[in-house]
Protein backbone atom coordinates (compact mmCIF):
# COMPACT_ATOMS: atom_id res chain seq x y z
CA UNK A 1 -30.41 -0.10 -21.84
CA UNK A 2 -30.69 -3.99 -22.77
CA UNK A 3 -27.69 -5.73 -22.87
CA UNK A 4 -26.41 -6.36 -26.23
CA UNK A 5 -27.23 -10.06 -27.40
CA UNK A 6 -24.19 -12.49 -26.96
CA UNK A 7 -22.20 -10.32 -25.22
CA UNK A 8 -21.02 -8.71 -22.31
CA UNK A 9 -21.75 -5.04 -20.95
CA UNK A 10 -17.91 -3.18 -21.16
CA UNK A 11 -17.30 -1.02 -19.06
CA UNK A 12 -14.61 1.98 -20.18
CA UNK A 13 -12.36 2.73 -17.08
CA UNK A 14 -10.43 5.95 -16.99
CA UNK A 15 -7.56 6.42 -14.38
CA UNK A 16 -4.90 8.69 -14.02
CA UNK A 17 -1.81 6.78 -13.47
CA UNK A 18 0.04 3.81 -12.82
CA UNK A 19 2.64 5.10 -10.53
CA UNK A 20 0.04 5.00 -7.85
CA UNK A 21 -1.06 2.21 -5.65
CA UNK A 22 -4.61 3.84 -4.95
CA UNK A 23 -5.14 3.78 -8.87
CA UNK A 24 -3.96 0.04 -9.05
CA UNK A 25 -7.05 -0.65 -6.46
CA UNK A 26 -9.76 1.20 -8.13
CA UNK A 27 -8.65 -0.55 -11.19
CA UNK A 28 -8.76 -4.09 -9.16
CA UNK A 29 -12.26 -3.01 -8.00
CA UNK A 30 -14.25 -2.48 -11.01
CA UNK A 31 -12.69 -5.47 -12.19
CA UNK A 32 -14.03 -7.47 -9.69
CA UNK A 33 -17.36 -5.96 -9.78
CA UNK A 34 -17.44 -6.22 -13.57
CA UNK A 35 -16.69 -9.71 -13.67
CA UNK A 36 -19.26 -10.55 -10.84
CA UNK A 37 -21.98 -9.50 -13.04
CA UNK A 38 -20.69 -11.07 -16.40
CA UNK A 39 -19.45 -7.88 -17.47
CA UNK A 40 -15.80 -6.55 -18.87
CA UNK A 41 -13.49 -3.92 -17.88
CA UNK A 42 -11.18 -1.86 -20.61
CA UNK A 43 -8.30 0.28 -18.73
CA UNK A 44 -7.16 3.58 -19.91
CA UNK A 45 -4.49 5.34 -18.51
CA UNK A 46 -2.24 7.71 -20.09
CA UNK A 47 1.41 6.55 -19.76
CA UNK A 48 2.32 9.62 -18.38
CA UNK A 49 1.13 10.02 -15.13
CA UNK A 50 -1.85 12.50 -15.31
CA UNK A 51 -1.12 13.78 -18.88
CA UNK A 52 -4.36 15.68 -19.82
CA UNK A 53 -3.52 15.75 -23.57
CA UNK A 54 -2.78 11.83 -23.22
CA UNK A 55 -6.42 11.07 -21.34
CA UNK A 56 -8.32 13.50 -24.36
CA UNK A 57 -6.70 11.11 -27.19
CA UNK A 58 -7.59 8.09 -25.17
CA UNK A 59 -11.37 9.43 -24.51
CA UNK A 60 -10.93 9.43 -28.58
CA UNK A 61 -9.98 5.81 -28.55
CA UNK A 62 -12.62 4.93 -26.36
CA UNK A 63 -15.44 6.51 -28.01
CA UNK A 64 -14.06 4.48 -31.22
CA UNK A 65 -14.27 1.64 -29.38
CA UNK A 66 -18.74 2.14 -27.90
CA UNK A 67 -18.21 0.84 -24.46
CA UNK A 68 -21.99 0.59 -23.01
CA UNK A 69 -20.29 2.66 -19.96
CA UNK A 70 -17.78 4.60 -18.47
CA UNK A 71 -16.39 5.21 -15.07
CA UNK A 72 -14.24 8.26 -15.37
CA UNK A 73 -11.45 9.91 -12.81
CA UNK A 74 -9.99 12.88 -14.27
CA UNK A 75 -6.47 14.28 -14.98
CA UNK A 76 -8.07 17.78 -14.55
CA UNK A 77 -11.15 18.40 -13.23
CA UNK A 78 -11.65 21.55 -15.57
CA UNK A 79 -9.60 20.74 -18.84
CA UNK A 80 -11.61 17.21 -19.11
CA UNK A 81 -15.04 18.39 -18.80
CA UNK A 82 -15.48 18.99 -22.85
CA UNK A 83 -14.47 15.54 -23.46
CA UNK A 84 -16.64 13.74 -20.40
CA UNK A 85 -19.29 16.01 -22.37
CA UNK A 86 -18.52 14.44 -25.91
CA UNK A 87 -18.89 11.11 -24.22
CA UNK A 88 -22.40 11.92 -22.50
CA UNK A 89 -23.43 13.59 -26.06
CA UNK A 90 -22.63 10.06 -27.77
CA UNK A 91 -25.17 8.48 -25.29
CA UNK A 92 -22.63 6.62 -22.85
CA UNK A 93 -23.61 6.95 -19.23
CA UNK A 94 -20.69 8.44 -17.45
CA UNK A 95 -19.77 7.77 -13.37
CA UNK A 96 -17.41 10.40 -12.48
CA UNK A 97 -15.19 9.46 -9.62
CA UNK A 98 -12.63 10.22 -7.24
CA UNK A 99 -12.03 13.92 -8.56
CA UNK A 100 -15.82 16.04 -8.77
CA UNK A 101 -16.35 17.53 -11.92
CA UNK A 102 -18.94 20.55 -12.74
CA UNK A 103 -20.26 18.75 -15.78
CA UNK A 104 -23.59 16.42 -16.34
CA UNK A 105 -23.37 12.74 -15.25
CA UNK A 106 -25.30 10.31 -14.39
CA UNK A 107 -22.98 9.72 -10.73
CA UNK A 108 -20.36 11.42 -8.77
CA UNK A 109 -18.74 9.04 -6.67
CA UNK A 110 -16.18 10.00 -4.21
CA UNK A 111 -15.74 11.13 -0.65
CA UNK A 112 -15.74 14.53 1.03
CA UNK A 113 -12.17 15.66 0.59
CA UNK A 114 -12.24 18.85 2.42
CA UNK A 115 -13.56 16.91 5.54
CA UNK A 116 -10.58 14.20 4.79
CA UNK A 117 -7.68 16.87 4.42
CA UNK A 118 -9.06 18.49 7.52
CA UNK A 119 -9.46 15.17 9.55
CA UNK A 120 -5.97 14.13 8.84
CA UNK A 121 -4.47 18.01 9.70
CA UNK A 122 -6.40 17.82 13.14
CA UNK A 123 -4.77 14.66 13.75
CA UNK A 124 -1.18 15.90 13.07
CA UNK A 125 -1.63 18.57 15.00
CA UNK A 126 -2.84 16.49 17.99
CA UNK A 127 -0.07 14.34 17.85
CA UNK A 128 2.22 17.06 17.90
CA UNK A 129 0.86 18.44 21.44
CA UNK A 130 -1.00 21.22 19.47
CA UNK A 131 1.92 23.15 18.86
CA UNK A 132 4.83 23.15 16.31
CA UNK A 133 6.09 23.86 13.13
CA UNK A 134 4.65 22.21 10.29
CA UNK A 135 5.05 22.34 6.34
CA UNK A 136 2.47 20.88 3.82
CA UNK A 137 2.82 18.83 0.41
CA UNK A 138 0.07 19.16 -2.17
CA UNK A 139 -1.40 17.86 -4.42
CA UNK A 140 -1.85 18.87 -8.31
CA UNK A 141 -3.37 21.74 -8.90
CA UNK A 142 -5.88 20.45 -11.35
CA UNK A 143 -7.13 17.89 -9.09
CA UNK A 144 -10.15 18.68 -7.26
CA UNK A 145 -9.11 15.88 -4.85
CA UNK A 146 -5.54 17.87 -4.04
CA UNK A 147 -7.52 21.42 -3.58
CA UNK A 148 -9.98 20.19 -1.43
CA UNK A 149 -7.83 18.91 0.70
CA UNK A 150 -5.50 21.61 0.84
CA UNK A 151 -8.62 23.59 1.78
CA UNK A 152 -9.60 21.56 4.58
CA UNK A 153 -6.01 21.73 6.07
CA UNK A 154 -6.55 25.73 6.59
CA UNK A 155 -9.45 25.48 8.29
CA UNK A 156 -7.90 23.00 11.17
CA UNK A 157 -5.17 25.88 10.82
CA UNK A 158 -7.53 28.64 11.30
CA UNK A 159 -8.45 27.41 15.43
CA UNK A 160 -4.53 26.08 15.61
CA UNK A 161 -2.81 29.10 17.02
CA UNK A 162 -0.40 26.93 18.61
CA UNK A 163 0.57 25.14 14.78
CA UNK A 164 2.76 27.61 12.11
CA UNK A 165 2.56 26.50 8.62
CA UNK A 166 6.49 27.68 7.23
CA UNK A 167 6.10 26.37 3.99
CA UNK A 168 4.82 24.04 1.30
CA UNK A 169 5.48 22.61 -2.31
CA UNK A 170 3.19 20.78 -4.64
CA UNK A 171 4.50 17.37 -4.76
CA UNK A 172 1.97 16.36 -8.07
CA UNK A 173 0.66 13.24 -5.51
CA UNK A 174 3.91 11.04 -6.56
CA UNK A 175 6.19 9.88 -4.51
CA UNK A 176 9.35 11.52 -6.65
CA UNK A 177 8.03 14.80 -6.80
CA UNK A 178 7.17 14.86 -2.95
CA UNK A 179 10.79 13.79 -2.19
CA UNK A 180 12.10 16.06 -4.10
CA UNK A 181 9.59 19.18 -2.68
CA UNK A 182 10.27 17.90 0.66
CA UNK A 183 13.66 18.13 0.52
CA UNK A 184 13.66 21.37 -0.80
CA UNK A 185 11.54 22.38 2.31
CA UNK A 186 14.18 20.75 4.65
CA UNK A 187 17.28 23.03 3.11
CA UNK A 188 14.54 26.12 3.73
CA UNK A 189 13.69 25.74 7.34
CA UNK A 190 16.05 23.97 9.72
CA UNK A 191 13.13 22.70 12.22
CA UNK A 192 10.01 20.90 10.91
CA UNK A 193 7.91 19.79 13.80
CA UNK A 194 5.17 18.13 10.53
CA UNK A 195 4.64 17.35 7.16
CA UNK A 196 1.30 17.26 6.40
CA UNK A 197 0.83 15.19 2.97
CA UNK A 198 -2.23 15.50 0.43
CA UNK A 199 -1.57 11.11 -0.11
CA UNK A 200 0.14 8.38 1.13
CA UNK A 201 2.66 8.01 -1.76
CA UNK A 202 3.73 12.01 -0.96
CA UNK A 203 3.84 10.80 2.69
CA UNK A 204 6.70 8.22 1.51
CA UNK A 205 8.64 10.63 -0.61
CA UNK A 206 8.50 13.08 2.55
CA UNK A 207 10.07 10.02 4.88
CA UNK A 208 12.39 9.03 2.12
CA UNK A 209 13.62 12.90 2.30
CA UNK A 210 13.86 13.08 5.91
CA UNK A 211 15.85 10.09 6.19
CA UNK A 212 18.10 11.22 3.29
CA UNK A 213 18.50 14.19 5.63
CA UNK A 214 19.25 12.62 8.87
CA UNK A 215 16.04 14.62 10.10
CA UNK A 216 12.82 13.70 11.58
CA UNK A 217 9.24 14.81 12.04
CA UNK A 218 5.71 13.69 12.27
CA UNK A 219 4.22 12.44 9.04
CA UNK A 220 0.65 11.90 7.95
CA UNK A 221 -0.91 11.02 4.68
CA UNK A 222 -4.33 9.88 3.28
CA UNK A 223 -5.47 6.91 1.36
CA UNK A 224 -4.67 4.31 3.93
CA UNK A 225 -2.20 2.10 1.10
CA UNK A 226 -1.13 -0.74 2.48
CA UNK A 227 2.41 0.66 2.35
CA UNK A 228 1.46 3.71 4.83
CA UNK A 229 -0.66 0.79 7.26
CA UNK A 230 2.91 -0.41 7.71
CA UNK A 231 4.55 3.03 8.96
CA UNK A 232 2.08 3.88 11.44
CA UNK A 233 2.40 -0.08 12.97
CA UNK A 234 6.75 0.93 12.86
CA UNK A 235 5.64 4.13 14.16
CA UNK A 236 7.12 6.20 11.24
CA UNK A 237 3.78 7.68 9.98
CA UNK A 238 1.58 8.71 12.72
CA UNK A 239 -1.89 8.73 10.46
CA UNK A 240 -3.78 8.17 6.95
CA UNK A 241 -7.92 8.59 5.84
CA UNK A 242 -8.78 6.06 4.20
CA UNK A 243 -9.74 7.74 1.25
CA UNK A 244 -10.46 4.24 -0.75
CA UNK A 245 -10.51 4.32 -4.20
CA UNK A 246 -11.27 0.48 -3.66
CA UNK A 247 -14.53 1.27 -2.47
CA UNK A 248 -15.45 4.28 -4.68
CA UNK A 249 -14.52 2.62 -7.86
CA UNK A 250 -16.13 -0.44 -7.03
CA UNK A 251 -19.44 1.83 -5.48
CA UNK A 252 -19.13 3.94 -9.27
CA UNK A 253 -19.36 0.42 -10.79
CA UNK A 254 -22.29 -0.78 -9.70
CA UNK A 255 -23.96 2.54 -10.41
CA UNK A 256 -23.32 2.23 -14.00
CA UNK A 257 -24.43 -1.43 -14.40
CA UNK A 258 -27.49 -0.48 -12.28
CA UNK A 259 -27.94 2.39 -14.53
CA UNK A 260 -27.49 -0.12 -17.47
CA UNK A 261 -30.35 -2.35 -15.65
CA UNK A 262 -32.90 0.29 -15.59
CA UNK A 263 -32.09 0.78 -12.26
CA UNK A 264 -32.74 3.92 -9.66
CA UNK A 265 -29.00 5.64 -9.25
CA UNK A 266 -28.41 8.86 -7.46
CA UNK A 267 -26.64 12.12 -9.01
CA UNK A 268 -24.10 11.99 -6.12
CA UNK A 269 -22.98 9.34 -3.49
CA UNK A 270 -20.51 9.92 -0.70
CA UNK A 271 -18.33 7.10 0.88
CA UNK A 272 -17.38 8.26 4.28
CA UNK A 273 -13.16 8.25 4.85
CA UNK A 274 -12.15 6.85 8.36
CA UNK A 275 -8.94 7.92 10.32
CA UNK A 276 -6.45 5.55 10.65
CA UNK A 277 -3.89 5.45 13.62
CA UNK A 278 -2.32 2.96 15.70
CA UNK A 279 -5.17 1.71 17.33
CA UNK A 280 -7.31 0.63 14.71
CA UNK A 281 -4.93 0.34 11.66
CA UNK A 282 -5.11 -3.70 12.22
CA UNK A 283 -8.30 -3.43 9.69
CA UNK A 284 -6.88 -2.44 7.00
CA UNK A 285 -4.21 -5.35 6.92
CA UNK A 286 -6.15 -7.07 4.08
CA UNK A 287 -4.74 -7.08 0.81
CA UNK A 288 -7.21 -5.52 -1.72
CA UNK A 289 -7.23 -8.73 -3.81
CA UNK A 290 -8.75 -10.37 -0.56
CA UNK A 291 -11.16 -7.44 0.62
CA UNK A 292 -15.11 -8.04 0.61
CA UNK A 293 -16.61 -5.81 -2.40
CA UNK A 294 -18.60 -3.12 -0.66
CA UNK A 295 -22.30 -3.46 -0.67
CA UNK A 296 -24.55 -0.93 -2.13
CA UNK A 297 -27.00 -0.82 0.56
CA UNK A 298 -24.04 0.21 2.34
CA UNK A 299 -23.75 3.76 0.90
CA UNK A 300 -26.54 4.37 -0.96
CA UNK A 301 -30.27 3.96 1.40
């Protein structure tokens, strides 16, 4: 597609929420990628945090509005896919990121989040001497992102005979909700060894719970926020993945303005998630307004 004379490629952006960080830095991504190629961003998120009948009317709006692309992250995987369709029908090129979705594109990108909820398990489980009593928050059901992950923390339970999962909640990956399911989970079982979290900000209602309790246990979430980098350098959260949204909305940019440039982009591309711990979290110290964009080459060959 030529870009329209006298004016810039925009770019529709579709998020779920504001009421978490990792959202705020896949917004601050394609931002920066859009404006380094002369190009402009339009944010929708639904002012209630992952409100499916709030992202249809704003997938309304947008089509209104003929952005020359969109980068979309579901509220649900399954309820959105007519309206990604309706989009793809109007001739818009679509990225899909973050959360997969079983519907035509011309990109998925996002990481493997089976691998990352299993990563992060093995590591709580390590840190707890390979025994213990654990209990799990999760993430919403109609997030691909939270059932993958929840998937991947069974199979590091299926060779942990020495790890008993007593319980879990669904904390809707927000902080409130988590504190509230984890303190729920602390009046139901009087010793938790670890809390095993499907995101950072679920991680921080968990601690927020425990303190409230006068309890303690082993905490680990993904998404590596700066906010979690902090607790494992205290010593209150013992791991994250980093799971960046940074990287795969800024990645899922570029594809689309390739795309727009007549240029080869492939149907999936993967952006590998890295344990953090104690002894390397020192990377991640950057703020995301001062982190190099990631390359292209880097992830795509």
């Amino acid at each position: 597609m030529e870009q329209p004379a006298n004016r810039p490629f925009t770019l529709a952006v579709f998020t779920k929420n504001r009421v978490n960080p990792a959202y705020d830095a896949a917004r601050l991504a394609a931002d920066r990628v859009a404006a380094g190629a002369g190009a402009r961003t339009v944010h929708y998120v639904p002012a209630t945090p992952d409100h499916v009948g709030e992202q249809k009317a704003l997938v309304a709006e947008a089509l209104a509005a003929r952005p020359d692309a969109v980068l979309f992250n579901p509220t649900d995987d399954v309820a959105m896919v007519a309206d990604v369709e309706r989009i793809a029908a109007a001739g818009i090129p679509v990225a899909v990121f973050i959360n997969r979705m079983n519907v035509p594109v011309v990109t998925f990108v996002g990481s493997d989040d089976i691998r990352v909820g299993e990563t992060i398990a093995r590591a709580l489980f390590v840190g707890l001497g390979g025994t213990g009593r654990v209990v799990a928050l999760d993430g919403t059901p109609g997030a691909r992102t939270a059932r993958d992950r929840t998937e991947g923390l069974k199979r590091a339970l299926t060779d942990s005979p020495g790890i008993e999962l007593i319980g879990s909640r669904i904390g809707y990956l927000q902080e409130a909700p988590a504190r509230t399911a984890m303190t729920e989970l602390l009046q139901a079982h009087p010793q938790i060894d670890g809390v095993w979290t499907a995101n950072d900000v679920m991680a921080f209602g968990a601690l927020k719970a425990l303190q409230e309790a006068g309890r303690s246990a082993t905490v680990v979430g993904i998404n590596g926020l700066p906010a979690a980098i902090e607790h494992i350098e205290r010593g209150t959260m013992l791991a994250s993945v980093d799971f960046s949204a940074f990287n795969i909305a800024a990645i899922a940019a570029r594809a689309v303005l390739r795309y727009l440039a007549g240029q080869p982009v492939p149907p999936e591309i993967m952006v590998p998630a890295e344990l953090i711990d104690r002894s390397n979290c020192h990377r991640w110290k950057v703020p995301f307004e001062q982190r190099p964009m990631p390359v292209w080459a880097d992830f795509v060959r």
